[in-house]
Structure formats: C-alpha cells, structure tokens
Protein backbone atom coordinates (compact mmCIF):
# COMPACT_ATOMS: atom_id res chain seq x y z
CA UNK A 1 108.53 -191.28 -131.91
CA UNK A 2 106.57 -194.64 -132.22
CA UNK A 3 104.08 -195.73 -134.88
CA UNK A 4 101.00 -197.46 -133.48
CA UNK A 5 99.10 -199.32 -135.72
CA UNK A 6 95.12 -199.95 -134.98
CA UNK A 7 92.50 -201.27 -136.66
CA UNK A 8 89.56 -204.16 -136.28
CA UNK A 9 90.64 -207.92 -136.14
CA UNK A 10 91.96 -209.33 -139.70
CA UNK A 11 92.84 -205.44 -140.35
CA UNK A 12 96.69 -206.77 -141.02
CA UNK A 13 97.81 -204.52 -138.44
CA UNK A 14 100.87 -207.15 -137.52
CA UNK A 15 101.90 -207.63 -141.11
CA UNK A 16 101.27 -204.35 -142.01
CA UNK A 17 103.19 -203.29 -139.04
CA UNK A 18 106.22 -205.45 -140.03
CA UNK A 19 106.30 -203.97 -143.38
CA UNK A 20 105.88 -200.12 -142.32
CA UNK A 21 108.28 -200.99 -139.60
CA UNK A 22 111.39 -201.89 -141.93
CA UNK A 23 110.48 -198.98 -144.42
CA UNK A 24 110.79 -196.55 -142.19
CA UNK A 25 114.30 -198.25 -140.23
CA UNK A 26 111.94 -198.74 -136.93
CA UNK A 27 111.55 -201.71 -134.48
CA UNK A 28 108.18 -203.50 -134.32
CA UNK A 29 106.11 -205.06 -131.68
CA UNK A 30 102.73 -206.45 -131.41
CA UNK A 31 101.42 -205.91 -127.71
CA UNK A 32 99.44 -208.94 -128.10
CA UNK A 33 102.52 -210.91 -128.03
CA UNK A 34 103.59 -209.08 -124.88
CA UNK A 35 100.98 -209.85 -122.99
CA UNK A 36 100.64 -213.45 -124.09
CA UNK A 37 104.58 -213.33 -122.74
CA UNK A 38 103.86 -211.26 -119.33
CA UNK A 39 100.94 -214.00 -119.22
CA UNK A 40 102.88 -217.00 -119.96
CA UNK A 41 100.00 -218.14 -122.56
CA UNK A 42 100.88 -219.02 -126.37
CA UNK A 43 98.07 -217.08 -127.42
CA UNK A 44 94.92 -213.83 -126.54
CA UNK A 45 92.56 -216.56 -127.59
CA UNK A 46 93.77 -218.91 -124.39
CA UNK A 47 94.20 -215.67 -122.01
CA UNK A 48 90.23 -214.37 -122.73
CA UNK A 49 89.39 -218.71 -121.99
CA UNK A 50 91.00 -218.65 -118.49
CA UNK A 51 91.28 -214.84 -117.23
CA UNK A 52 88.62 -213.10 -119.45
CA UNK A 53 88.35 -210.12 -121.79
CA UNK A 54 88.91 -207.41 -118.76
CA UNK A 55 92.18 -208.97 -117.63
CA UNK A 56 93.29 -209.22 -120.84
CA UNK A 57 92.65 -205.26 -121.28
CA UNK A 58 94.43 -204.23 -117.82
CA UNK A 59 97.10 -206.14 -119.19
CA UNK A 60 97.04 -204.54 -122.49
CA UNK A 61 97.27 -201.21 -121.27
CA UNK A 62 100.26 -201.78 -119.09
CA UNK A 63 101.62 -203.16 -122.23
CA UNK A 64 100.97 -199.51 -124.27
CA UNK A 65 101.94 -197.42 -121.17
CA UNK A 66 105.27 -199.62 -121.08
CA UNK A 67 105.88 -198.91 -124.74
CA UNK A 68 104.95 -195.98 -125.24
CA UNK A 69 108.60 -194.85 -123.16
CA UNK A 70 109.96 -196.24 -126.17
CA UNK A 71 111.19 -194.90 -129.14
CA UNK A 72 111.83 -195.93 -133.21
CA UNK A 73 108.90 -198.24 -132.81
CA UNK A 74 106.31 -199.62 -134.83
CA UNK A 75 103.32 -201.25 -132.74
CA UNK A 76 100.18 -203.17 -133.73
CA UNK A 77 97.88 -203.14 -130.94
CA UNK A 78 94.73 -205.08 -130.65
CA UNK A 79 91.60 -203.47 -132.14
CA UNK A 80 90.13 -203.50 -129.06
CA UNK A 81 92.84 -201.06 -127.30
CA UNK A 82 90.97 -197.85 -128.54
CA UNK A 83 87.72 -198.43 -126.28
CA UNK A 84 90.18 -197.09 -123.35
CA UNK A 85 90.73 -193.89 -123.10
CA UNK A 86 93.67 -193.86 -121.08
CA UNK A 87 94.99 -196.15 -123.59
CA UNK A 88 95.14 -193.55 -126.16
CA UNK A 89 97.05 -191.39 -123.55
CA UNK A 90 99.88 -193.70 -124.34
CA UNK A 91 99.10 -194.14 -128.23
CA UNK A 92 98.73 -189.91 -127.96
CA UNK A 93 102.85 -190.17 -127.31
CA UNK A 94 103.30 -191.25 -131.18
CA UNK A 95 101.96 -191.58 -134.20
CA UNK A 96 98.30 -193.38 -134.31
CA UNK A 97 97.14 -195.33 -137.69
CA UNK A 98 93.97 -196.63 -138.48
CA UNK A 99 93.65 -199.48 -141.20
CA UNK A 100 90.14 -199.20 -142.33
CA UNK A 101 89.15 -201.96 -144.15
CA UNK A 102 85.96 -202.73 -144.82
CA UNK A 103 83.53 -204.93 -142.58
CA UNK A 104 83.12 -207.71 -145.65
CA UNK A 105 86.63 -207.92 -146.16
CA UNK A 106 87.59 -208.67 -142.45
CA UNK A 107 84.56 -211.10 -141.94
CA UNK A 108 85.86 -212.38 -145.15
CA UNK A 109 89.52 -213.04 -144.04
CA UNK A 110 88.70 -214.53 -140.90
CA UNK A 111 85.96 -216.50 -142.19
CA UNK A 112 88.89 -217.77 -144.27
CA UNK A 113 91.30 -218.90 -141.26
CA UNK A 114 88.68 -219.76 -139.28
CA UNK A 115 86.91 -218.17 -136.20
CA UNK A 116 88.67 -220.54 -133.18
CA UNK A 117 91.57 -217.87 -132.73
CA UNK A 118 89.24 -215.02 -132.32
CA UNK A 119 87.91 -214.84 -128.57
CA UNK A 120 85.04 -212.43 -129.33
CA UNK A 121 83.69 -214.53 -132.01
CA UNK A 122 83.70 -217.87 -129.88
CA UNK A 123 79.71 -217.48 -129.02
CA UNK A 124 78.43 -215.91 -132.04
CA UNK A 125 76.38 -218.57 -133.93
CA UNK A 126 76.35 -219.28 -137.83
CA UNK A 127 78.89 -219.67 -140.34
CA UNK A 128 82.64 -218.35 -140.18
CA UNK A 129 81.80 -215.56 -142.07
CA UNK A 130 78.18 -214.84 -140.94
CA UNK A 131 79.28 -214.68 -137.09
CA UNK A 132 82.46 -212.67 -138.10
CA UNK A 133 80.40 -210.43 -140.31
CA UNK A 134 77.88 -209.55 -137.24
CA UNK A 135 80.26 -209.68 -134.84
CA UNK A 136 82.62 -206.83 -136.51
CA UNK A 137 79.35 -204.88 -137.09
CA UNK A 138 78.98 -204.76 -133.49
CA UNK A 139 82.08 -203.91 -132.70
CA UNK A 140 82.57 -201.40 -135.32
CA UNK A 141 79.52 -199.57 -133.83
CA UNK A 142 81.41 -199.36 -130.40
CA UNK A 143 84.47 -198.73 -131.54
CA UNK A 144 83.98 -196.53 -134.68
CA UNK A 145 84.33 -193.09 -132.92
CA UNK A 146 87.79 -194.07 -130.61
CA UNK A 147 89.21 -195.42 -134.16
CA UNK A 148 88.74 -191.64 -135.44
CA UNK A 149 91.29 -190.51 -132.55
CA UNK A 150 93.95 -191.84 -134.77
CA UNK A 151 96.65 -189.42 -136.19
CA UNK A 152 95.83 -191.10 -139.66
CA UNK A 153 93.30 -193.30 -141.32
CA UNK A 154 94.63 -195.77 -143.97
CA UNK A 155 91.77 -196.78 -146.20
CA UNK A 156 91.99 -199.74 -148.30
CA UNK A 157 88.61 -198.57 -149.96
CA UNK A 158 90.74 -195.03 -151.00
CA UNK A 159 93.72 -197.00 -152.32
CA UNK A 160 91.55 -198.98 -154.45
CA UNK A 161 89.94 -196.08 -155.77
CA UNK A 162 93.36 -194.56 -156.24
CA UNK A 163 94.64 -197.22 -158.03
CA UNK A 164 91.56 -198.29 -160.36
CA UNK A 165 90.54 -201.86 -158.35
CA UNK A 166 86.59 -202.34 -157.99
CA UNK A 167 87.27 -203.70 -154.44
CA UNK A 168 89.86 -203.88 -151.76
CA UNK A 169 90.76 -208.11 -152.49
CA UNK A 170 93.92 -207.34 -154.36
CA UNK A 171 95.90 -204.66 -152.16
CA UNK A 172 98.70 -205.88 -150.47
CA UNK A 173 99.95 -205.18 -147.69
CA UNK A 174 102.73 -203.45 -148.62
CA UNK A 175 100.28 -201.38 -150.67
CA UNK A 176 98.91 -200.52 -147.19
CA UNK A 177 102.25 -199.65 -145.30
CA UNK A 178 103.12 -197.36 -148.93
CA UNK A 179 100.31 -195.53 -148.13
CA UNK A 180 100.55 -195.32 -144.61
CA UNK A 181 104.35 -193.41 -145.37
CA UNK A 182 102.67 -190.94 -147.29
CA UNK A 183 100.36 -190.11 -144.71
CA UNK A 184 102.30 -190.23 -141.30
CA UNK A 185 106.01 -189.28 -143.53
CA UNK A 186 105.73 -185.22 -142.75
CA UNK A 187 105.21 -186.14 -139.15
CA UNK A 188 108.52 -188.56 -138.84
C-alpha cells in the first residue's frame, strides 16, 4: 500500500510527506526528484526551461506508474499530476491525500521564497504574491475537480477550526501529517 500525497504548489506535500512517512514506518519519495534524476537536471524549474511543461508530465507519469509497483511508500507528487487521468490509475493503487490549503496561504508562502523556482509562475506579471495568488486561482479552477479523486482531503482550514486558530498560519506540518493518520489510519 503506498500513500500519495497531492496538493497545489507550497501545499507542503514533501515535508508533509516526510513527516507522515516516518509516522506510519513507510519510505518516502517525491517524484519530482525522480524525474529531475531520470532527467539529469538539479531541478522541475530547469526541466519546464529546456524540455517544457508536456515533457515534464510524460515523464511524471512514468515516474507514478513506476512507483506505484511499490509498496510501504509515502509519495508527494507534483500538484499538477492530477490533470491526468491515467495518472490517477497509478495513484488509484494506494492511498490518495489532498492537502487543501487555502489559495492566500500558498500565494503567501511562495510569495515568501520567491517565484524563480516555480515554472508556471515565470510569466505571470506583478508582485510575488500577486502573480502566485492569480496564478493558483487558475490552476485551482482546472484542477479543483481531479483533486476531489483523492481517497482523503486534509484541510488546514478544518484543523484550524478544530483546534480554535482564526487562520491556517500557525499549523505545522506535523499538525497536517497528525491529521492525515486519522483520516487514511482505518485504511492502512
């Protein structure tokens, strides 16, 4: 059984991933990586530059059908990896989780670190968090409906609530994976 994590860019899905992934006594990997490996490029951002977003999404779903053979795995995917349907033939073979964090919060993390490492925010025009703000609304719109395929649907906007925070700033990570167990534990 494999845990795949998905969610938009700045979700956590990697950090989250690593957390959930030593709670639970699993392995983790981040398909990004493997691709930037199969590649030979240090990072997505430097793949979409010189092959483009559609070679970089063949490659990513050789990436999830290879994986998904595996088992006792955690995997953060990219949040683009739920506009293919096939992909979510190979997510289908374990557990799917969706981090849903809300669209201010991600434009405001990324805004934070800086656009340059984000390949489908490179042409959007404004500041960090203006183009990362429209661009996730954008996305979110295409995207919204393949994220609801997932098996569960972690939402920092519930744990906040559940815990008494007026917004979603202060939960941690580990917050996230904690409530990610409770959701996906009966199914393990």
């Amino acid at each position: 059984m494999n845990v795949k994590r998905a969610g938009m860019m700045g979700s956590g899905k990697t950090t989250v991933g690593k957390i959930l992934s030593q709670a639970i006594d699993y392995s983790f990997c981040d398909s990004d990586t493997l691709v930037e490996q199969d590649v030979g490029v240090t990072t997505v951002a430097e793949l979409f530059q010189i092959y483009g977003e559609d070679f970089f999404r063949d490659k990513e779903t050789k990436a999830l059908e290879k994986l998904s053979g595996v088992h006792r795995y955690v995997v953060s995917t990219g949040g683009g990896a739920v506009i293919r349907d096939e992909n979510w033939t190979y997510m289908g073979k374990g557990i799917s989780v969706w981090l849903d964090v809300p669209l201010e919060e991600l434009a405001r993390r990324i805004a934070a670190v800086g656009t340059k490492t984000r390949p489908l925010l490179v042409n959007e025009q404004g500041d960090a968090y203006t183009k990362a703000f429209r661009r996730l609304s954008a996305l979110f719109e295409q995207r919204y409906k393949a994220y609801e395929n997932a098996s569960a649907r972690v939402s920092l906007e519930n744990i906040a609530a559940k815990l008494g925070y007026k917004d979603v700033s202060n939960i941690t990570p580990a917050m996230i994976a904690i409530e990610a167990i409770e959701q996906i534990g009966h199914i393990l």
